[in-house]
PDB file of N, CA and C in Angstrom:
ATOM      1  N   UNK A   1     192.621-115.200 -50.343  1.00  0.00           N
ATOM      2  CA  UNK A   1     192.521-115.454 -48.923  1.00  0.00           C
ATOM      3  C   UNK A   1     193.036-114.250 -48.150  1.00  0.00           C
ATOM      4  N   UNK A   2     192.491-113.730 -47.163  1.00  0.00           N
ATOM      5  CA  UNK A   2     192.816-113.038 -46.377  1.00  0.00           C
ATOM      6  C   UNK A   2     194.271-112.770 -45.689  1.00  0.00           C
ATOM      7  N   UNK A   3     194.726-112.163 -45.051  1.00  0.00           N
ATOM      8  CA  UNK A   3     196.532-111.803 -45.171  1.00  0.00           C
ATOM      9  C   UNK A   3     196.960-112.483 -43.595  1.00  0.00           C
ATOM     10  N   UNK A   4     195.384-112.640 -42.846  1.00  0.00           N
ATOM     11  CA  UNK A   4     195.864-113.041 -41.766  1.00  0.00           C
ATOM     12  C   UNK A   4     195.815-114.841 -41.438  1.00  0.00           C
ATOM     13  N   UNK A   5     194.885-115.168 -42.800  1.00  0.00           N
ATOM     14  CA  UNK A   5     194.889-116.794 -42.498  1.00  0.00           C
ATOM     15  C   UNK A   5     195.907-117.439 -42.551  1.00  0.00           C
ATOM     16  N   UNK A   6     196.200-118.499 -41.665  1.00  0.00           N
ATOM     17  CA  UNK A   6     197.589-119.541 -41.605  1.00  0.00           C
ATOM     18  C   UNK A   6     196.788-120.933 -42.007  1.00  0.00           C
ATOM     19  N   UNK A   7     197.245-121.796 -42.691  1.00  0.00           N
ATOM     20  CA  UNK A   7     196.502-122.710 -43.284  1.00  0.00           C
ATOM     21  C   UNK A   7     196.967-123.580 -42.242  1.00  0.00           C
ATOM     22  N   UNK A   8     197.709-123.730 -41.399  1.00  0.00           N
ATOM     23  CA  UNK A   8     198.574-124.687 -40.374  1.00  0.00           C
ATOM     24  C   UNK A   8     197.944-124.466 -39.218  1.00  0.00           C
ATOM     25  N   UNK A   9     197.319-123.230 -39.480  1.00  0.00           N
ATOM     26  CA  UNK A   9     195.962-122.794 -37.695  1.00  0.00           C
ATOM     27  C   UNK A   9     195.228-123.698 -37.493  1.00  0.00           C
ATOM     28  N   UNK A  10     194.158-123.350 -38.814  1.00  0.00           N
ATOM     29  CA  UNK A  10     192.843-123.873 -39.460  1.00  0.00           C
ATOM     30  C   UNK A  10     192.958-125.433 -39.642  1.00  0.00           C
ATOM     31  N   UNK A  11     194.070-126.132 -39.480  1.00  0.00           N
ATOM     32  CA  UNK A  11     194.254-127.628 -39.973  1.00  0.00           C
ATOM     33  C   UNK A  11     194.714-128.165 -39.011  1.00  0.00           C
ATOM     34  N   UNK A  12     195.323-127.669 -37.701  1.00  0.00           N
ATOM     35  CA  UNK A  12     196.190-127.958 -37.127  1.00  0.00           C
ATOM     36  C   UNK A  12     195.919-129.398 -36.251  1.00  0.00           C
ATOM     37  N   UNK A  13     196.512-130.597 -36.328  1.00  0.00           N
ATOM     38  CA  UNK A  13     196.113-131.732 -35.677  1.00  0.00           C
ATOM     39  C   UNK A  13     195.965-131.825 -34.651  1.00  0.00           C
ATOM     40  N   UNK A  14     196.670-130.997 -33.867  1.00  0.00           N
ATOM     41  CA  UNK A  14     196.877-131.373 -32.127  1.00  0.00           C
ATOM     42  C   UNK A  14     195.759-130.213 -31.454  1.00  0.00           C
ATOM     43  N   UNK A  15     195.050-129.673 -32.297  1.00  0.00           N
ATOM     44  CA  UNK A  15     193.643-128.953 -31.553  1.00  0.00           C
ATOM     45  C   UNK A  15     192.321-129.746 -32.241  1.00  0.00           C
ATOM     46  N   UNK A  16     191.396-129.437 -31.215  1.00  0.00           N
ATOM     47  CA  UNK A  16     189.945-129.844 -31.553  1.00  0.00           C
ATOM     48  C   UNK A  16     189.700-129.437 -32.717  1.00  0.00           C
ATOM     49  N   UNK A  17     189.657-127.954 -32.844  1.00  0.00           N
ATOM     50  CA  UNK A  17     189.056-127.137 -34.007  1.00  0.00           C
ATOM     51  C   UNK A  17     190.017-128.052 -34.977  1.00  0.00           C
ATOM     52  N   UNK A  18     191.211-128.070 -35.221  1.00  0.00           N
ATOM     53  CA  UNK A  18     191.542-128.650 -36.355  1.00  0.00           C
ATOM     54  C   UNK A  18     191.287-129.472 -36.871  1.00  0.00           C
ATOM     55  N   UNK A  19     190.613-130.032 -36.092  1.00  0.00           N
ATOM     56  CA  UNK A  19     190.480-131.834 -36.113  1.00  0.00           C
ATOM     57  C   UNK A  19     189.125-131.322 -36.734  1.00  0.00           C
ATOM     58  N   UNK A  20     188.400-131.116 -36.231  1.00  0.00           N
ATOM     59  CA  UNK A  20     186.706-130.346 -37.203  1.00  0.00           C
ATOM     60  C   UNK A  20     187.071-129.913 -38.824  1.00  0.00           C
ATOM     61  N   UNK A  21     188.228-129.014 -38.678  1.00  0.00           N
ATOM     62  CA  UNK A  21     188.286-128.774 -40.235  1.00  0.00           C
ATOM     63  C   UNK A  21     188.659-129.970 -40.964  1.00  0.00           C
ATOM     64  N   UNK A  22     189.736-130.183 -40.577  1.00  0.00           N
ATOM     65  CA  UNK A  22     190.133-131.429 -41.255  1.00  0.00           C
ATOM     66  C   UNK A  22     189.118-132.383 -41.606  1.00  0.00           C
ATOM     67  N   UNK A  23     188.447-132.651 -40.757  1.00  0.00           N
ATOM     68  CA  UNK A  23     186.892-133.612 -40.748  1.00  0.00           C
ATOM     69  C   UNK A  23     185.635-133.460 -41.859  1.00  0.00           C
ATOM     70  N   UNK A  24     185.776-131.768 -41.739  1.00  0.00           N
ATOM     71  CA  UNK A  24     184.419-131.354 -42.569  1.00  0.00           C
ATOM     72  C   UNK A  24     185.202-130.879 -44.059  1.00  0.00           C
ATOM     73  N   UNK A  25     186.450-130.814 -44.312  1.00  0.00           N
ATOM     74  CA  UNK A  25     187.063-130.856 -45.658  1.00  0.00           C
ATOM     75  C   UNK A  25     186.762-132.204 -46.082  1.00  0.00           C
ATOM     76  N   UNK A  26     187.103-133.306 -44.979  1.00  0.00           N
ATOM     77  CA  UNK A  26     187.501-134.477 -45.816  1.00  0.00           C
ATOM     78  C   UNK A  26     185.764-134.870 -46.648  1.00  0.00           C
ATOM     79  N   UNK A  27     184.583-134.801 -45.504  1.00  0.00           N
ATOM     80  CA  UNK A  27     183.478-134.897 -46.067  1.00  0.00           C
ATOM     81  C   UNK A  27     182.764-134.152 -47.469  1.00  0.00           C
ATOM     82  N   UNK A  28     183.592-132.715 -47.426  1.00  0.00           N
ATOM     83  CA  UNK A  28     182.896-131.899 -48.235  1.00  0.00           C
ATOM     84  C   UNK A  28     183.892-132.802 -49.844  1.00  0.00           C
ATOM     85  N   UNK A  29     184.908-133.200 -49.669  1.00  0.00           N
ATOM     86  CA  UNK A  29     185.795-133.682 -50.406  1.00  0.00           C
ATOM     87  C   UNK A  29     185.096-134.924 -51.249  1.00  0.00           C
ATOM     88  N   UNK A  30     184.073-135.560 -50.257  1.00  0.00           N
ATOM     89  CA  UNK A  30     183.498-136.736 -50.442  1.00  0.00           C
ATOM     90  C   UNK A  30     182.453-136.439 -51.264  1.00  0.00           C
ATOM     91  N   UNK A  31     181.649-135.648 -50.592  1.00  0.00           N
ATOM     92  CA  UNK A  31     180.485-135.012 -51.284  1.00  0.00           C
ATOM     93  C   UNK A  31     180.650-134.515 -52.726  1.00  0.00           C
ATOM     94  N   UNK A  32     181.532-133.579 -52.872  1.00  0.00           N
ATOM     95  CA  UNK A  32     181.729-132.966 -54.168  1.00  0.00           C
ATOM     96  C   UNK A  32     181.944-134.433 -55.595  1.00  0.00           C
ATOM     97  N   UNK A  33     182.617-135.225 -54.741  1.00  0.00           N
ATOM     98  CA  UNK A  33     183.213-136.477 -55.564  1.00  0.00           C
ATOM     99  C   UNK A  33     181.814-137.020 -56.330  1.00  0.00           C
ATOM    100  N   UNK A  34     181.031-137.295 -55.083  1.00  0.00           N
ATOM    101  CA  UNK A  34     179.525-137.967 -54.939  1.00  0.00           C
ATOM    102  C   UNK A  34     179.105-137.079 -55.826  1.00  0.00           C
ATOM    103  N   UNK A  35     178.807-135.716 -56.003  1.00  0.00           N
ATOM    104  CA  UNK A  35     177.881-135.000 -57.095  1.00  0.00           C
ATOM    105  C   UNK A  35     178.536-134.978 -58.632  1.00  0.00           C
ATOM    106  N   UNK A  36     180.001-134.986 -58.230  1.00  0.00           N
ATOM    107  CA  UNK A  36     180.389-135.317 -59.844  1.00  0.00           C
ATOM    108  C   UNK A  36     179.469-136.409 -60.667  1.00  0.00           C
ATOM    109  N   UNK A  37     180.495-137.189 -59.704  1.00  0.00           N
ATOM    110  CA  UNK A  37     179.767-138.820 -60.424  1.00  0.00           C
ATOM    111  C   UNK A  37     178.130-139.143 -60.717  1.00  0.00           C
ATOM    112  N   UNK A  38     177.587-138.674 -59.700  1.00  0.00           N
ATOM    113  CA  UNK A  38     176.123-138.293 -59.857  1.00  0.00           C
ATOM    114  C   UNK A  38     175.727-137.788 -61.493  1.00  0.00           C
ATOM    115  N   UNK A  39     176.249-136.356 -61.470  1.00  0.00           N
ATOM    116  CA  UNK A  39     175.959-135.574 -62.504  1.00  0.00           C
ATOM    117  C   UNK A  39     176.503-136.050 -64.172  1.00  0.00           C
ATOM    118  N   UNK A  40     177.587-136.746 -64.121  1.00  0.00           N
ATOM    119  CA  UNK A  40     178.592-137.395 -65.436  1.00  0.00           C
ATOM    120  C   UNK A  40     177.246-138.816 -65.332  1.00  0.00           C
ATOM    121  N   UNK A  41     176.467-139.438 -64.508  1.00  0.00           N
ATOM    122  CA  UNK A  41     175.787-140.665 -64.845  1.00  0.00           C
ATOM    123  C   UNK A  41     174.704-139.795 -65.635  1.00  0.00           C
ATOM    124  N   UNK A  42     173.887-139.000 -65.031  1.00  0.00           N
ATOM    125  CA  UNK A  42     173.117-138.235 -65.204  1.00  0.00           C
ATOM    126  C   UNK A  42     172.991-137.942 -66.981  1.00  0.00           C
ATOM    127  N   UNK A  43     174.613-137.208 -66.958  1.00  0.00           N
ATOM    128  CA  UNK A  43     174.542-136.808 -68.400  1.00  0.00           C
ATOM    129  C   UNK A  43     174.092-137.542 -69.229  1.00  0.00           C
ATOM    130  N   UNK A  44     175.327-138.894 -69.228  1.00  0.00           N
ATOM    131  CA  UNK A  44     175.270-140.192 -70.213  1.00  0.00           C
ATOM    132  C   UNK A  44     173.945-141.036 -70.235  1.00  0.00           C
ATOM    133  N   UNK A  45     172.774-140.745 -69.184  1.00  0.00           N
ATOM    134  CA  UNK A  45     171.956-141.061 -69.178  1.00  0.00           C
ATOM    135  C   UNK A  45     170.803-140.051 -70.546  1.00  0.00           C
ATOM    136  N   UNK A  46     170.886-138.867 -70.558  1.00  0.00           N
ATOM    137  CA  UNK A  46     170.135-138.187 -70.774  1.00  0.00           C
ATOM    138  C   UNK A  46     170.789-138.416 -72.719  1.00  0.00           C
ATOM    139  N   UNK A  47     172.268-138.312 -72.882  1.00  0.00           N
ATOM    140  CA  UNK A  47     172.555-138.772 -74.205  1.00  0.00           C
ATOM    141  C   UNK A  47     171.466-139.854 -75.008  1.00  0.00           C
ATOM    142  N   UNK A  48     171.887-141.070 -74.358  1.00  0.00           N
ATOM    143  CA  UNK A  48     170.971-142.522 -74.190  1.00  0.00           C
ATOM    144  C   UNK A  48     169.654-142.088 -74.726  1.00  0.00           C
ATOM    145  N   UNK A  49     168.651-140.892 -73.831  1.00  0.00           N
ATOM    146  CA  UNK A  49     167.426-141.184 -74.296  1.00  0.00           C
ATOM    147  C   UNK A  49     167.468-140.518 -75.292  1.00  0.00           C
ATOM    148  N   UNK A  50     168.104-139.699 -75.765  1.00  0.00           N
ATOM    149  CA  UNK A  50     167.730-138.852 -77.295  1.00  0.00           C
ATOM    150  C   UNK A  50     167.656-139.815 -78.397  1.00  0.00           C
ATOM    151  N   UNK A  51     168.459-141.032 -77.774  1.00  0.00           N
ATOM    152  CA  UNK A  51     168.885-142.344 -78.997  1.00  0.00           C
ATOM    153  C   UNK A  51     167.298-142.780 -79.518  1.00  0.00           C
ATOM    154  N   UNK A  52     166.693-142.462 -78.795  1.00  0.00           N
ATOM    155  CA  UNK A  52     165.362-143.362 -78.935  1.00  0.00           C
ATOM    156  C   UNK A  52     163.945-142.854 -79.048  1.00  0.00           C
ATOM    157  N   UNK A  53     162.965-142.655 -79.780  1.00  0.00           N
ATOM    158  CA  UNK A  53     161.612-142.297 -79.648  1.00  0.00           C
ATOM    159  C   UNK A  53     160.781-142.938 -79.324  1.00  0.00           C
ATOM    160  N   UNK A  54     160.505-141.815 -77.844  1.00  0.00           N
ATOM    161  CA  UNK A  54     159.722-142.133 -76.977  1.00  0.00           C
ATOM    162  C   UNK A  54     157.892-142.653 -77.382  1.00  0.00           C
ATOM    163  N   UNK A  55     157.857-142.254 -78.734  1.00  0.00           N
ATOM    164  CA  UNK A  55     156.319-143.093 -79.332  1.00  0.00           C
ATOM    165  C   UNK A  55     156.309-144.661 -79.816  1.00  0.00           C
ATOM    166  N   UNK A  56     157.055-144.949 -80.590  1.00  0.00           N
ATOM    167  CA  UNK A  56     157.926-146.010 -81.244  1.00  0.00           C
ATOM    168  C   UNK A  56     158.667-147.051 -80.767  1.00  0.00           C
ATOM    169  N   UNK A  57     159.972-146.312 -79.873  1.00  0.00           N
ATOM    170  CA  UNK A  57     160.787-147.266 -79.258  1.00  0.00           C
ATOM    171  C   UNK A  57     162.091-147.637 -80.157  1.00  0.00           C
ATOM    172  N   UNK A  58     161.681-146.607 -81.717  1.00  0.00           N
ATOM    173  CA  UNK A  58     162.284-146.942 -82.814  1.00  0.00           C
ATOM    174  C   UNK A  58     163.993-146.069 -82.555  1.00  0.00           C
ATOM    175  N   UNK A  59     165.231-146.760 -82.815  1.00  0.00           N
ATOM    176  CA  UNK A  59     166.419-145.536 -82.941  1.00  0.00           C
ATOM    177  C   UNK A  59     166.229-144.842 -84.041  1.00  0.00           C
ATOM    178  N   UNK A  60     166.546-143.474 -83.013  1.00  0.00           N
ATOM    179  CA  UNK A  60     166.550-142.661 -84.271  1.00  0.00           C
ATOM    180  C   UNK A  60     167.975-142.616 -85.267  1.00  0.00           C
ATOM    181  N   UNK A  61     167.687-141.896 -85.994  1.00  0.00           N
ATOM    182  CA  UNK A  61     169.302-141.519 -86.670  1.00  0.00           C
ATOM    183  C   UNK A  61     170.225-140.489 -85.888  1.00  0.00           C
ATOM    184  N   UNK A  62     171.372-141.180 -86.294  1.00  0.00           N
ATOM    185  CA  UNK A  62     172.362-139.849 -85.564  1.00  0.00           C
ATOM    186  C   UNK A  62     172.997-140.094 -84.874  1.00  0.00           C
TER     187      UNK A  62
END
């Protein structure tokens, strides 16, 4: 981070602007959460289909 940022500026409650950061952290906070979880279903989903052939329907081994 730069030598001149104050993290107490940028956050600060009793201004507008702070109130924006604070706001668009808490969302981006949300979001990131949302793509985890997204991406970890995603995975365990994609495990799942290897279980199975897609001609058959038969499990495979393994």
């Amino acid at each position: 981070m730069p030598e001149n940022f104050k993290f107490t500026d940028a956050f600060n409650s009793q201004t507008v602007r702070g109130r924006a950061n604070v706001a668009k952290a808490t969302w981006l906070s949300v979001g990131l959460i949302y793509l985890l979880v997204k991406m970890q279903r995603n995975k365990s989903k994609r495990l799942d289909a290897k279980l199975y052939c897609k001609g058959c329907q038969q499990v495979l081994p393994g």
